[in-house]
PDB file of N, CA and C in Angstrom:
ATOM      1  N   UNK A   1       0.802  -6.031  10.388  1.00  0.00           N
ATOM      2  CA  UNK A   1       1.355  -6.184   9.054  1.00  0.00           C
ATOM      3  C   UNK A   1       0.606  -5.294   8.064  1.00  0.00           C
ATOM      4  N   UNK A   2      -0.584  -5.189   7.905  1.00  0.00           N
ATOM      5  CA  UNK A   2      -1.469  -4.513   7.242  1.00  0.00           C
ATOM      6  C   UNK A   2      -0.917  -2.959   7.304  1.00  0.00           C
ATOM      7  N   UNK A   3      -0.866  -2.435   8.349  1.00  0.00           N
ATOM      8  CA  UNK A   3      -0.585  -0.977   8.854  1.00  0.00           C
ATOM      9  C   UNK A   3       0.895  -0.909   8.763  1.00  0.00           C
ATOM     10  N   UNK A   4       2.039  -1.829   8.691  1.00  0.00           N
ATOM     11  CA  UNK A   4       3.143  -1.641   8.128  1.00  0.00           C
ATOM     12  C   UNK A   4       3.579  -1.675   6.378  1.00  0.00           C
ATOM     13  N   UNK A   5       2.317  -2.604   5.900  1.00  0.00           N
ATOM     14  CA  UNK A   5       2.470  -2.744   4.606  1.00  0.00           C
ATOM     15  C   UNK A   5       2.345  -1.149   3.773  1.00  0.00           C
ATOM     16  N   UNK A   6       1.485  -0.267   4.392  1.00  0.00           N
ATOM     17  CA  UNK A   6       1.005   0.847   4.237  1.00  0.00           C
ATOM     18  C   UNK A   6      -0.640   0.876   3.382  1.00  0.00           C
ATOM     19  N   UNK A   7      -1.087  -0.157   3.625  1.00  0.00           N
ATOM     20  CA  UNK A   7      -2.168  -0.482   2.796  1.00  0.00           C
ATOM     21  C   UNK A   7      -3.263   0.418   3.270  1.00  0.00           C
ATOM     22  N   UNK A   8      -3.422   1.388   4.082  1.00  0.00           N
ATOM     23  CA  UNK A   8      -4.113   2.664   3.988  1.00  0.00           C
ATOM     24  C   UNK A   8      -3.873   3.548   2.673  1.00  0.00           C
ATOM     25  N   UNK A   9      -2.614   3.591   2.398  1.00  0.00           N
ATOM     26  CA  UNK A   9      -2.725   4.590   2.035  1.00  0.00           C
ATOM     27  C   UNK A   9      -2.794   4.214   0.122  1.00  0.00           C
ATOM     28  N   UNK A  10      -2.926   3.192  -0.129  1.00  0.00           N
ATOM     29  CA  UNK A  10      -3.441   2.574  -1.339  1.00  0.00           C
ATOM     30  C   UNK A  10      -5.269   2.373  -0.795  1.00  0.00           C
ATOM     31  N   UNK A  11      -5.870   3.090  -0.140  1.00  0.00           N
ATOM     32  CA  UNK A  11      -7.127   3.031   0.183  1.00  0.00           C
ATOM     33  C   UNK A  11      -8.155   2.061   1.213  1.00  0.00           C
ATOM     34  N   UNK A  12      -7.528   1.160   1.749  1.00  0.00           N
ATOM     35  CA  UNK A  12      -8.699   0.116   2.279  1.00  0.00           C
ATOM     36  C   UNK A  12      -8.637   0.565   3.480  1.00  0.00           C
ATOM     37  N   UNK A  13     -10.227   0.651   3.779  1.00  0.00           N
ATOM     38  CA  UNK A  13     -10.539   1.646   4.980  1.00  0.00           C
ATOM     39  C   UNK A  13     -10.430   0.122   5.841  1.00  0.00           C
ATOM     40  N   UNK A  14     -11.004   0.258   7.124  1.00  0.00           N
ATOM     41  CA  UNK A  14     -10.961  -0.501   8.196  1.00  0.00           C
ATOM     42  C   UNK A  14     -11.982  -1.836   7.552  1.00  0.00           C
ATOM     43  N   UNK A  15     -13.190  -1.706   6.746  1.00  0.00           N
ATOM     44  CA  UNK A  15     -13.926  -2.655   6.183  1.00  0.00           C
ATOM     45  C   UNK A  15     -13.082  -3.669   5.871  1.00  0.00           C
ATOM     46  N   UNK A  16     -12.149  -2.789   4.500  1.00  0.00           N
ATOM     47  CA  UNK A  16     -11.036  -3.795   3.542  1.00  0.00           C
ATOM     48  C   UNK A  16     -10.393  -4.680   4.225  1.00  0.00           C
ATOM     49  N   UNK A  17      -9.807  -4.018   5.637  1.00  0.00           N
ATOM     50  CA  UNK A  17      -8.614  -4.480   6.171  1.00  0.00           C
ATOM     51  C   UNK A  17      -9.560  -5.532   7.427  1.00  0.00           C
ATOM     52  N   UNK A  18     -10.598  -5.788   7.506  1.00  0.00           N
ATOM     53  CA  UNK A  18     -11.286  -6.721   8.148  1.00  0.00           C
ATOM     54  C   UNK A  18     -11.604  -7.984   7.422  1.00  0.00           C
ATOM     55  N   UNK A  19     -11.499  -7.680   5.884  1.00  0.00           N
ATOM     56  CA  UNK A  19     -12.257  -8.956   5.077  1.00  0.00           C
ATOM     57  C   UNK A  19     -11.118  -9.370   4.832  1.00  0.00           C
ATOM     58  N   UNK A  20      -9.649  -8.657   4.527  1.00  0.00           N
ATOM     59  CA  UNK A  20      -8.573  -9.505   4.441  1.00  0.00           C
ATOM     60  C   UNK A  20      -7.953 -10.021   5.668  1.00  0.00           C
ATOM     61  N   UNK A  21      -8.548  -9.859   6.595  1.00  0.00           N
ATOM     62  CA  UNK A  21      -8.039 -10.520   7.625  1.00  0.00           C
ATOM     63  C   UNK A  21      -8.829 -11.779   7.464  1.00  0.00           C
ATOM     64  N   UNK A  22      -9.860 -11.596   8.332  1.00  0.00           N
ATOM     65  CA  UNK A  22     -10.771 -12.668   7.778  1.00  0.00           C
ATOM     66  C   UNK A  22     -10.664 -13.619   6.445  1.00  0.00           C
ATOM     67  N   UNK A  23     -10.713 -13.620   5.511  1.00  0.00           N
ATOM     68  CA  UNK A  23      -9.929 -14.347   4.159  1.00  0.00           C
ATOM     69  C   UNK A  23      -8.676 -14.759   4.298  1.00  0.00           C
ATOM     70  N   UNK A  24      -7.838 -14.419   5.093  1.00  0.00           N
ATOM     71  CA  UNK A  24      -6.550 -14.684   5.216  1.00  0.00           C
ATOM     72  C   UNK A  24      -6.644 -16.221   6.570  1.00  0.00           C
ATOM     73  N   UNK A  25      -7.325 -15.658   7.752  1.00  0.00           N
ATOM     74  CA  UNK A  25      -7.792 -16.805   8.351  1.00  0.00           C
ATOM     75  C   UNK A  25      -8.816 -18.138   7.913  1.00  0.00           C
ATOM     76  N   UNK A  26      -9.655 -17.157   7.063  1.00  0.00           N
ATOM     77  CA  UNK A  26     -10.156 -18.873   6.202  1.00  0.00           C
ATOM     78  C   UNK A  26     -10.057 -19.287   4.971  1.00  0.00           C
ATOM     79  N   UNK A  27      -9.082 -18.802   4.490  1.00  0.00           N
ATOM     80  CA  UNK A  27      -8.549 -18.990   3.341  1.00  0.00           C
ATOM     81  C   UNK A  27      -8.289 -20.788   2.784  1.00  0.00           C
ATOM     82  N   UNK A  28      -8.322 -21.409   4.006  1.00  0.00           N
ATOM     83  CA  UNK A  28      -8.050 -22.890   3.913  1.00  0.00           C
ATOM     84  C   UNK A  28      -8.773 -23.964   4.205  1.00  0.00           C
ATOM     85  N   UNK A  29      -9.948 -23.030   5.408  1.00  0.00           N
ATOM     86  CA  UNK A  29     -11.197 -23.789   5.834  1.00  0.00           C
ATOM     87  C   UNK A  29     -11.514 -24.805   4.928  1.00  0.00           C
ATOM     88  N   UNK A  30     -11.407 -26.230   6.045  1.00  0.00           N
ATOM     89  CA  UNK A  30     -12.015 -27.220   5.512  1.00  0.00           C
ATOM     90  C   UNK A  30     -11.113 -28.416   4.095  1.00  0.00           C
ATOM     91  N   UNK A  31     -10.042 -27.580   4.320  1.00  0.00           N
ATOM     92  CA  UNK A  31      -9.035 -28.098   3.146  1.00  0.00           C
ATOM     93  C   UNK A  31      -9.067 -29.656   3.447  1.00  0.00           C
ATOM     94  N   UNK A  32      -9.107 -30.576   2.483  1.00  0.00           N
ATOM     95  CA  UNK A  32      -8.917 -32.251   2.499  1.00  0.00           C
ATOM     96  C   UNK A  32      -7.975 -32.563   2.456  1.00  0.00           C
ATOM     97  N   UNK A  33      -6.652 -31.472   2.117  1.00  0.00           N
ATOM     98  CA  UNK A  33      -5.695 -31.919   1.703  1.00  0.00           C
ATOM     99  C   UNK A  33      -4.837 -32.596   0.463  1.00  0.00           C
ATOM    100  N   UNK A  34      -5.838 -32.608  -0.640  1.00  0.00           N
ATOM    101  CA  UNK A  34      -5.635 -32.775  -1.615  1.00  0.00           C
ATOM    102  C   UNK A  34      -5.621 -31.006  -2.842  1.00  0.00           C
ATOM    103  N   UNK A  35      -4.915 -31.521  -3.646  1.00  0.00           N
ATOM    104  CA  UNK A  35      -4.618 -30.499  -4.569  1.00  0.00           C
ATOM    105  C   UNK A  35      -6.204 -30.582  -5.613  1.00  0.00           C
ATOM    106  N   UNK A  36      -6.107 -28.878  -6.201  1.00  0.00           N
ATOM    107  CA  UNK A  36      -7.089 -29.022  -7.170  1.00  0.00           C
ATOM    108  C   UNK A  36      -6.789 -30.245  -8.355  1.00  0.00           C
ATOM    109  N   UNK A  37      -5.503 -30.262  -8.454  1.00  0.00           N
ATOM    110  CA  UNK A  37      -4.726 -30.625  -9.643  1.00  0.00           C
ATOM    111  C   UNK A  37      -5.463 -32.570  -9.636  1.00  0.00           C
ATOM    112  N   UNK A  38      -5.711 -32.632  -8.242  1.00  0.00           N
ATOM    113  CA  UNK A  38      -6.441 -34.309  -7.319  1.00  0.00           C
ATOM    114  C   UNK A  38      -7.554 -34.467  -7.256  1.00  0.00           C
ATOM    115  N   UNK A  39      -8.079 -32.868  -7.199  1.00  0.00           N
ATOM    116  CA  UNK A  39      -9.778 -33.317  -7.687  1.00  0.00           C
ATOM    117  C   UNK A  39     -10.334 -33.360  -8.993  1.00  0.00           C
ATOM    118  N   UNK A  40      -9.431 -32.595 -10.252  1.00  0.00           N
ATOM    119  CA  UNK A  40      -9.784 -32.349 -11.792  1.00  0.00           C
ATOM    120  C   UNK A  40      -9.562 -33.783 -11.769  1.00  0.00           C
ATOM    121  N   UNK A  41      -8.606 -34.546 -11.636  1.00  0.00           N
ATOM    122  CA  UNK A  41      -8.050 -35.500 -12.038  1.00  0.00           C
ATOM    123  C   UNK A  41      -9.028 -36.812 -11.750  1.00  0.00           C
ATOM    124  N   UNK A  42      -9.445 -36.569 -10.788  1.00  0.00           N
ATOM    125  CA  UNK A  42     -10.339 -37.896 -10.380  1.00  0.00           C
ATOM    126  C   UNK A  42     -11.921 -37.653  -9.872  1.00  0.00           C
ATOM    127  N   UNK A  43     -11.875 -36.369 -10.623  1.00  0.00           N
ATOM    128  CA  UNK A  43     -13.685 -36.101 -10.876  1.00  0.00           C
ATOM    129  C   UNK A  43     -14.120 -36.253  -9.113  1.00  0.00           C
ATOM    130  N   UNK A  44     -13.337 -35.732  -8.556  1.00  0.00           N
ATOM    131  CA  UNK A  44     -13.881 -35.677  -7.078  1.00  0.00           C
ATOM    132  C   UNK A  44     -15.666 -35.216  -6.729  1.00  0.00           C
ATOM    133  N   UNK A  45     -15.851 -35.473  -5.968  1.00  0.00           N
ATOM    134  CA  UNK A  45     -17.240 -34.937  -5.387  1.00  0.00           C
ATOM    135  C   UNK A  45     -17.080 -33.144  -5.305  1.00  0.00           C
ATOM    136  N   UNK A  46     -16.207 -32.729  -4.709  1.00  0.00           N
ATOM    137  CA  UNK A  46     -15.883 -31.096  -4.747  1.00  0.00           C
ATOM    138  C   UNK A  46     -15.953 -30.960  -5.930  1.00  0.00           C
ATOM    139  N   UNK A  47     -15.113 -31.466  -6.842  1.00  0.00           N
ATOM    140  CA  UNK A  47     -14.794 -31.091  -8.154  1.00  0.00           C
ATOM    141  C   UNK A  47     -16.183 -30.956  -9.014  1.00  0.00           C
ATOM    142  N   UNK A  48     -16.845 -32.041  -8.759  1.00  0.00           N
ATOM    143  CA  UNK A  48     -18.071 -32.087  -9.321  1.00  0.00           C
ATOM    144  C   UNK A  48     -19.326 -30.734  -8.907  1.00  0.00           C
ATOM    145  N   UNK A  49     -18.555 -30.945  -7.601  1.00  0.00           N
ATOM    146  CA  UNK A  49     -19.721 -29.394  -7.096  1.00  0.00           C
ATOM    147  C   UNK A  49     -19.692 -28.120  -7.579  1.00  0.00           C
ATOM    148  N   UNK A  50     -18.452 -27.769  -7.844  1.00  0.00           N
ATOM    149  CA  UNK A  50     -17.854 -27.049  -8.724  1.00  0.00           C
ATOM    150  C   UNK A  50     -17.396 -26.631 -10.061  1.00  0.00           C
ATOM    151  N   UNK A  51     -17.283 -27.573 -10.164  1.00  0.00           N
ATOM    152  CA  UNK A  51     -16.014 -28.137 -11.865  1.00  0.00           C
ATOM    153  C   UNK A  51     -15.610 -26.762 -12.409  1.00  0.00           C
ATOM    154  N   UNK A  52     -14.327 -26.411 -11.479  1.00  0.00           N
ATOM    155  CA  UNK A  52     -13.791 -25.266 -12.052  1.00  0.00           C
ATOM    156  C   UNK A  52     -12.288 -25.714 -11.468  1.00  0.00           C
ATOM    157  N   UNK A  53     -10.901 -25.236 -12.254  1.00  0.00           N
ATOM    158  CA  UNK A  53      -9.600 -25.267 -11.740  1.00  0.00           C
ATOM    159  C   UNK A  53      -9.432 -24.989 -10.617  1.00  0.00           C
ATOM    160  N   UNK A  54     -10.017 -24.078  -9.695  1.00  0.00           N
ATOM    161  CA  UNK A  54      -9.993 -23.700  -8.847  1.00  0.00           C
ATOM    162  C   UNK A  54     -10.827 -24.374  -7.549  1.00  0.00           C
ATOM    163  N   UNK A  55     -11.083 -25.509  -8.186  1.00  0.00           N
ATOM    164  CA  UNK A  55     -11.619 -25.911  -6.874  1.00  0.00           C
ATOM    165  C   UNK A  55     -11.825 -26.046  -5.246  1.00  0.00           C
ATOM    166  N   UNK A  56     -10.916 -25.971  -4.831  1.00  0.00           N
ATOM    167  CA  UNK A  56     -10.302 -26.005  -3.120  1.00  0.00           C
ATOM    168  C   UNK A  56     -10.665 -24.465  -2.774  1.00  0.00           C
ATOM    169  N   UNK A  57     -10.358 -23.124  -4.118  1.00  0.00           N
ATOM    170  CA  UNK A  57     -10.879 -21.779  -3.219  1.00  0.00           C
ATOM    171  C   UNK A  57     -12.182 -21.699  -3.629  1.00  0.00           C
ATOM    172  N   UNK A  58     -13.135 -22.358  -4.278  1.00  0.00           N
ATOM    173  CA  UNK A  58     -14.416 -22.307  -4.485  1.00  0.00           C
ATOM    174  C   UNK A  58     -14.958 -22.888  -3.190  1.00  0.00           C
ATOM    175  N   UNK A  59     -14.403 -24.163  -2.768  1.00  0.00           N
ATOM    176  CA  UNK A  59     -14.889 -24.884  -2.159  1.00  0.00           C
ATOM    177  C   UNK A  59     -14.760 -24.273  -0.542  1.00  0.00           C
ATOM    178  N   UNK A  60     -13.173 -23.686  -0.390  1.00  0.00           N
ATOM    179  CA  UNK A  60     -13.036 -22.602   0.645  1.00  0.00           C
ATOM    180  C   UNK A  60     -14.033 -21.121   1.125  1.00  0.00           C
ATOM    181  N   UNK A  61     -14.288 -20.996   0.222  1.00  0.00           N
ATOM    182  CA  UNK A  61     -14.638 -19.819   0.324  1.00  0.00           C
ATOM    183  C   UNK A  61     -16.436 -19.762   0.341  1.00  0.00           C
ATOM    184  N   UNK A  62     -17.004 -20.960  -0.408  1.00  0.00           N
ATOM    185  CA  UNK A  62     -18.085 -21.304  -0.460  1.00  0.00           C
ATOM    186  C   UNK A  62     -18.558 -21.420   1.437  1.00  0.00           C
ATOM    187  N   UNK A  63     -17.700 -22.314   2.082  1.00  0.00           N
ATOM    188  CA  UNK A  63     -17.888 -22.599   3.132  1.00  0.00           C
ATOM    189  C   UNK A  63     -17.711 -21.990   4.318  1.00  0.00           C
ATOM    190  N   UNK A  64     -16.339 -20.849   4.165  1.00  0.00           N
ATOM    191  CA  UNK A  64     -16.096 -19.578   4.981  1.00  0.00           C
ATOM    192  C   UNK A  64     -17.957 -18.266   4.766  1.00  0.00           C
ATOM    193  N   UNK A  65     -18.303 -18.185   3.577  1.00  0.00           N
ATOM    194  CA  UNK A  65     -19.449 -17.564   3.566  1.00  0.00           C
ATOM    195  C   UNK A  65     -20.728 -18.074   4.691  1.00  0.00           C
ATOM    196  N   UNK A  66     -20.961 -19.248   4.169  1.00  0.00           N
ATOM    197  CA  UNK A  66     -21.362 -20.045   5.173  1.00  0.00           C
ATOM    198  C   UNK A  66     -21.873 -19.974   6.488  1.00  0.00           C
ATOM    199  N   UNK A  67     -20.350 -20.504   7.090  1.00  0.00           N
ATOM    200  CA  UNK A  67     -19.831 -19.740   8.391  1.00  0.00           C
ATOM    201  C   UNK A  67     -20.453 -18.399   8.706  1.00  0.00           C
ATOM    202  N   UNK A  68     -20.257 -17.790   8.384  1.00  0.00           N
ATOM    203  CA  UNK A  68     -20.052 -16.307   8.518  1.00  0.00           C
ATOM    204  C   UNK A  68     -21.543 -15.853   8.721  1.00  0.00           C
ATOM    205  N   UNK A  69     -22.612 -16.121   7.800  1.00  0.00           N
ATOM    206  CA  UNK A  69     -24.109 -15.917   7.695  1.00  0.00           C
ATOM    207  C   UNK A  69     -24.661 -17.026   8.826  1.00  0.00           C
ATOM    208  N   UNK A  70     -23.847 -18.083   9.938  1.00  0.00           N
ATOM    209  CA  UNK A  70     -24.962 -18.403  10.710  1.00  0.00           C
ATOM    210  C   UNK A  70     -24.693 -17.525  11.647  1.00  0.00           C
ATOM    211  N   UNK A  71     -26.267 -16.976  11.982  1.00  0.00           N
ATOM    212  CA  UNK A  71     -26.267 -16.025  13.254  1.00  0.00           C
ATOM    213  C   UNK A  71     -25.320 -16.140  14.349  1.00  0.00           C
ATOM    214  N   UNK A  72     -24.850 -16.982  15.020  1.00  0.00           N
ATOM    215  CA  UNK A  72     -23.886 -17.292  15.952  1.00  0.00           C
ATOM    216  C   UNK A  72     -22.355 -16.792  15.649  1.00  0.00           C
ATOM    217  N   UNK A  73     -22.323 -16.485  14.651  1.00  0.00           N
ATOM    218  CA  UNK A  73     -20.744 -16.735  14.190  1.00  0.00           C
ATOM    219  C   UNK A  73     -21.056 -14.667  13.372  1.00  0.00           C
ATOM    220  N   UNK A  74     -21.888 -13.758  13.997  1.00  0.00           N
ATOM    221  CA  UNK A  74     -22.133 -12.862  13.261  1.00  0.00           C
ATOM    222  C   UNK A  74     -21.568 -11.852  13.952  1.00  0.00           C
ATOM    223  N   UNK A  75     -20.141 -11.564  14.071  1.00  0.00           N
ATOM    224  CA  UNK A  75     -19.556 -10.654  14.766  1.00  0.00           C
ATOM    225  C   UNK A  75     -19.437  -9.145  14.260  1.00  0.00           C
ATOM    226  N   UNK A  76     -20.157  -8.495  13.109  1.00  0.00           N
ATOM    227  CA  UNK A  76     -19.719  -7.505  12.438  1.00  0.00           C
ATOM    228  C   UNK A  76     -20.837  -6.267  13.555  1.00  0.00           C
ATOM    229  N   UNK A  77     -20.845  -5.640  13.583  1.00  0.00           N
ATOM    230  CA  UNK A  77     -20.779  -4.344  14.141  1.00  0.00           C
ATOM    231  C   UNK A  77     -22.272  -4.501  13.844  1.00  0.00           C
ATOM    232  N   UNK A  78     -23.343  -4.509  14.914  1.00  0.00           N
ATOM    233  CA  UNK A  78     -24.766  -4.048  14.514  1.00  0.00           C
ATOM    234  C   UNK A  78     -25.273  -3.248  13.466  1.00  0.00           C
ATOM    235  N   UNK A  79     -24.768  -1.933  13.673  1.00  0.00           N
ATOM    236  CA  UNK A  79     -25.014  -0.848  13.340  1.00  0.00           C
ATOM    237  C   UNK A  79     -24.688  -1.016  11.300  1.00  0.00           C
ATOM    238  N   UNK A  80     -23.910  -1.627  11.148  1.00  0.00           N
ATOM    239  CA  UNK A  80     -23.317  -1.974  10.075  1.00  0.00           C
ATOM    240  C   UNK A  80     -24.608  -2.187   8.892  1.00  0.00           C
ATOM    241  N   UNK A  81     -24.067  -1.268   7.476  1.00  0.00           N
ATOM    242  CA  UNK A  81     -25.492  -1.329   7.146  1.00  0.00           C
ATOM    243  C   UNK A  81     -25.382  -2.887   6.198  1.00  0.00           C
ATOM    244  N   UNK A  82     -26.758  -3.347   5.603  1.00  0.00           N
ATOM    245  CA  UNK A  82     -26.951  -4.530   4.961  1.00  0.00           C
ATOM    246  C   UNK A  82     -25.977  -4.689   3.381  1.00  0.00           C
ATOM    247  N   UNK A  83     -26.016  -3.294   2.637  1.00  0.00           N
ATOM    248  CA  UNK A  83     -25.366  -2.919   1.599  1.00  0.00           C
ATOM    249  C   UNK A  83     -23.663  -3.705   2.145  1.00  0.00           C
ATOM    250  N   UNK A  84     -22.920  -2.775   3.108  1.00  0.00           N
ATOM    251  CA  UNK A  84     -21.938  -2.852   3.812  1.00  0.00           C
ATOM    252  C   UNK A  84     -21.423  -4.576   4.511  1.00  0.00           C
ATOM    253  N   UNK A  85     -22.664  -4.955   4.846  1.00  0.00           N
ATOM    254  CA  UNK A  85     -22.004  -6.394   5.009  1.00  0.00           C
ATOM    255  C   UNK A  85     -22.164  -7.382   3.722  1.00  0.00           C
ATOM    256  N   UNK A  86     -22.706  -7.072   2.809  1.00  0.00           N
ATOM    257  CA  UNK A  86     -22.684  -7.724   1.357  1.00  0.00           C
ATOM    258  C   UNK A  86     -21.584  -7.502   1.000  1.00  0.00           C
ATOM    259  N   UNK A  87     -20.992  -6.508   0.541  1.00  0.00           N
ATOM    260  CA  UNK A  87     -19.760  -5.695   0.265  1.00  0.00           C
ATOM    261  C   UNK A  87     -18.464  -6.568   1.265  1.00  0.00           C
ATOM    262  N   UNK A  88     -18.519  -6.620   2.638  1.00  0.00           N
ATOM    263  CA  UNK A  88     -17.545  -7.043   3.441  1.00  0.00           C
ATOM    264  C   UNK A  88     -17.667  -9.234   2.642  1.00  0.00           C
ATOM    265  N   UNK A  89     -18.769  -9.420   2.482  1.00  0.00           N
ATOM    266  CA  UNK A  89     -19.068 -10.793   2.324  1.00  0.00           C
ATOM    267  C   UNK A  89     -18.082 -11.059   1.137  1.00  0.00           C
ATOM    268  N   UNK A  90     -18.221 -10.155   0.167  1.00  0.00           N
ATOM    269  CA  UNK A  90     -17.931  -9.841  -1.275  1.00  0.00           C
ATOM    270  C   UNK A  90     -16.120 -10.233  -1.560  1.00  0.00           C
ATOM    271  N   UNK A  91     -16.093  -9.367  -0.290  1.00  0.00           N
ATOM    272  CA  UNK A  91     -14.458  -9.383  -0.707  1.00  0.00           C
ATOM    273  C   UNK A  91     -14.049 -10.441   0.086  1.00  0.00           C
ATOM    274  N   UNK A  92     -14.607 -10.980   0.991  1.00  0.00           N
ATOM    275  CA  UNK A  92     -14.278 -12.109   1.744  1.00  0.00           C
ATOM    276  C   UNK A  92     -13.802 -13.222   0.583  1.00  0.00           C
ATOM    277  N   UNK A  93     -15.381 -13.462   0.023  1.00  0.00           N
ATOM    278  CA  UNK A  93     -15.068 -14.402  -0.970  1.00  0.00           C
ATOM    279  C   UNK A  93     -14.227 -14.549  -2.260  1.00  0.00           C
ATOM    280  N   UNK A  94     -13.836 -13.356  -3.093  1.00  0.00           N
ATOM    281  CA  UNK A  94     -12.802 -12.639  -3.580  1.00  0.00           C
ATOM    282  C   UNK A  94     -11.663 -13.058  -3.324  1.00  0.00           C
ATOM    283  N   UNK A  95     -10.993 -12.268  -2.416  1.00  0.00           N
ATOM    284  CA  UNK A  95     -10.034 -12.906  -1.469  1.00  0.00           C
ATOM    285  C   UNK A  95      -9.375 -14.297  -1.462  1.00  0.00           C
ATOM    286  N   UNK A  96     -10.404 -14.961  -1.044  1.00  0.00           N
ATOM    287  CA  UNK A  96      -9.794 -16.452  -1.147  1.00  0.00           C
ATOM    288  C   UNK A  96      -9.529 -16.869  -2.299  1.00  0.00           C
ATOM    289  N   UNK A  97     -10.970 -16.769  -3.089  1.00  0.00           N
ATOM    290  CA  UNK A  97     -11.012 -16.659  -4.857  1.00  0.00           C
ATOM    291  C   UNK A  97      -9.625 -16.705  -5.339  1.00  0.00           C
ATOM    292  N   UNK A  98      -8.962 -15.885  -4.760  1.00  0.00           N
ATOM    293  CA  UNK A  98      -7.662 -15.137  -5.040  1.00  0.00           C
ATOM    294  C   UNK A  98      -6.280 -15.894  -4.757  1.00  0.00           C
ATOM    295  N   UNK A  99      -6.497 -16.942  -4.040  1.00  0.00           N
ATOM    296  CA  UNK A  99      -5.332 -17.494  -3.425  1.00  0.00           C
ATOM    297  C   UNK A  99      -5.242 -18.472  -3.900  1.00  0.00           C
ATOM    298  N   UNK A 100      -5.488 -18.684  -5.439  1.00  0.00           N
ATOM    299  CA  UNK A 100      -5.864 -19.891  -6.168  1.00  0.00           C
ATOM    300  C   UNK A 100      -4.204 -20.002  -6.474  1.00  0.00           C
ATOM    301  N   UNK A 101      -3.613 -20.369  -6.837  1.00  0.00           N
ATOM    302  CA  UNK A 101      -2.108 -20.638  -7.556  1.00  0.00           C
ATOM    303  C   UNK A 101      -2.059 -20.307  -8.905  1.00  0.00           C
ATOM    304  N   UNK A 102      -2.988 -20.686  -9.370  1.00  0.00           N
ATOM    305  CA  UNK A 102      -3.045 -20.444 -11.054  1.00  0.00           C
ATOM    306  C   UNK A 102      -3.320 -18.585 -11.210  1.00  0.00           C
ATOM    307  N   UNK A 103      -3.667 -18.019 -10.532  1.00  0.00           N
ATOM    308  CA  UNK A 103      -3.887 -16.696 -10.518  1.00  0.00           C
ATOM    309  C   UNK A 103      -2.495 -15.578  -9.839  1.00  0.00           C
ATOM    310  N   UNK A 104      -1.907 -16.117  -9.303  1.00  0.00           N
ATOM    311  CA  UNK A 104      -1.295 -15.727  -7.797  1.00  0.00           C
ATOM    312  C   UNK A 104       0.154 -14.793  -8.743  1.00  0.00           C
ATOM    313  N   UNK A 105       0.698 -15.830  -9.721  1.00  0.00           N
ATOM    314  CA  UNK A 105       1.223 -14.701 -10.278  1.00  0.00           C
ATOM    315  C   UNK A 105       1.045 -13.176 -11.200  1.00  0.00           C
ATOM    316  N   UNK A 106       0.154 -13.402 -11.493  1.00  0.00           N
ATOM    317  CA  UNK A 106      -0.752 -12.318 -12.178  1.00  0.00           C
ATOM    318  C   UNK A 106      -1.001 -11.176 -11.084  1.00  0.00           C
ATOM    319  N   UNK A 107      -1.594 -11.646 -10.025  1.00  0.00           N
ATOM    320  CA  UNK A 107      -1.981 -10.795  -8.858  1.00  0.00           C
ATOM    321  C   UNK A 107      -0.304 -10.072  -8.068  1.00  0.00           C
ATOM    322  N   UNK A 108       0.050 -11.211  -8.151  1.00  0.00           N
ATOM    323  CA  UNK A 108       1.404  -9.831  -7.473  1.00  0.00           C
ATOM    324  C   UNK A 108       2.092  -8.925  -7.977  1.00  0.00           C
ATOM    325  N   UNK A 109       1.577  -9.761  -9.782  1.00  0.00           N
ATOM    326  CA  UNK A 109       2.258  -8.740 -10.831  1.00  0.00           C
ATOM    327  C   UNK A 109       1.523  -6.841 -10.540  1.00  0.00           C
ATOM    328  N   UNK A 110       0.331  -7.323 -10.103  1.00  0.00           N
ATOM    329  CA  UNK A 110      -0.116  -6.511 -10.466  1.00  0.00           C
ATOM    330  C   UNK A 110      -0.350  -5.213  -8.851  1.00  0.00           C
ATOM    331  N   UNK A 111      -0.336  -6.127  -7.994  1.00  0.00           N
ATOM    332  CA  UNK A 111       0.032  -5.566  -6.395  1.00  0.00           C
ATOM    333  C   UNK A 111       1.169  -4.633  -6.759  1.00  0.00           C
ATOM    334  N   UNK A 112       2.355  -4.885  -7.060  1.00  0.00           N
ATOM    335  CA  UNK A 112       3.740  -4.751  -7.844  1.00  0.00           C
ATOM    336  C   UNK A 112       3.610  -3.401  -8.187  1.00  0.00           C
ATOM    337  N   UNK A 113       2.790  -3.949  -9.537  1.00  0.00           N
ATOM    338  CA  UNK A 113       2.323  -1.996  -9.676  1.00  0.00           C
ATOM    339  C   UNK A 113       1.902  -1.340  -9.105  1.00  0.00           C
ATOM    340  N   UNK A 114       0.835  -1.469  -8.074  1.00  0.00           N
ATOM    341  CA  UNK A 114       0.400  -0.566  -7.328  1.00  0.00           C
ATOM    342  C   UNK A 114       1.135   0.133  -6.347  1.00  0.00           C
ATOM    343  N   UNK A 115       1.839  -0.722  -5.611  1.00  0.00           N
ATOM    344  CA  UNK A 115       2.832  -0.224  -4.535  1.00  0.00           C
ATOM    345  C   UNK A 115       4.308   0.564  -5.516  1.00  0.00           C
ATOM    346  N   UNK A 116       4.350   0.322  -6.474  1.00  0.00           N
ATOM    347  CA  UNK A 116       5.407   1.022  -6.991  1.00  0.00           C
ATOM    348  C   UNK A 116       4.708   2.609  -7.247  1.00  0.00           C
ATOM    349  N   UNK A 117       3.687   2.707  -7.433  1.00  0.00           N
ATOM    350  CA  UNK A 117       2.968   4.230  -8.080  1.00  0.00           C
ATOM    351  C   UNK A 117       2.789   4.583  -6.308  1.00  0.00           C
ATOM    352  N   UNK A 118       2.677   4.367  -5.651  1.00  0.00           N
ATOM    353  CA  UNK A 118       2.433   4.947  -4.073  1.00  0.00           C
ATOM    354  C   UNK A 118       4.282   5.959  -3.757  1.00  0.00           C
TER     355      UNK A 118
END
């Protein structure tokens, strides 16, 4: 999908197109199943950890990082420099950041444009 979308050629080298994969697979990690709209509302424990609208991709993405930094779960390329996996971490968390609802129309507005200037 990535390589049909043409998202090379709007720039994301193989890095980009690894952290949105990745973000796309844990984009949900750990979900309770309740809406942010369920934790503002009743001062949840997440909510409290957080206290932002966005709670569930704070709380997602908090925990996909996580993941990712225990040694066991460290699949990125040895060679890969430290700068480079900050950067890959970066957009990981971004990413999800991103899949908030309250944001989501703004963001395609703006995807929208980009793929129209290509």
């Amino acid at each position: 999908m990535l390589n049909q979308q043409g998202l090379k050629q709007i720039g994301l080298n193989e890095l980009d197109q690894l952290s949105l994969l990745v973000a796309a697979l844990a984009h949900d990690v750990g979900h309770d199943g309740f809406s942010n709209g369920f934790h503002h509302d009743t001062c949840s424990e997440r909510y409290k950890l957080f206290n932002t609208t966005g709670t569930q991709e704070f709380y997602h993405s908090a925990t996909t990082i996580s993941l990712l930094e225990q040694k066991d779960n460290d699949f990125l390329p040895k060679d890969l420099t430290p700068t480079a996996r900050r950067l890959f971490k970066k957009r990981v968390l971004v990413s999800i950041l991103n899949t908030d609802m309250v944001a989501h129309k703004e963001l395609e507005k703006e995807m929208k444009k980009q793929f129209t200037k290509m």
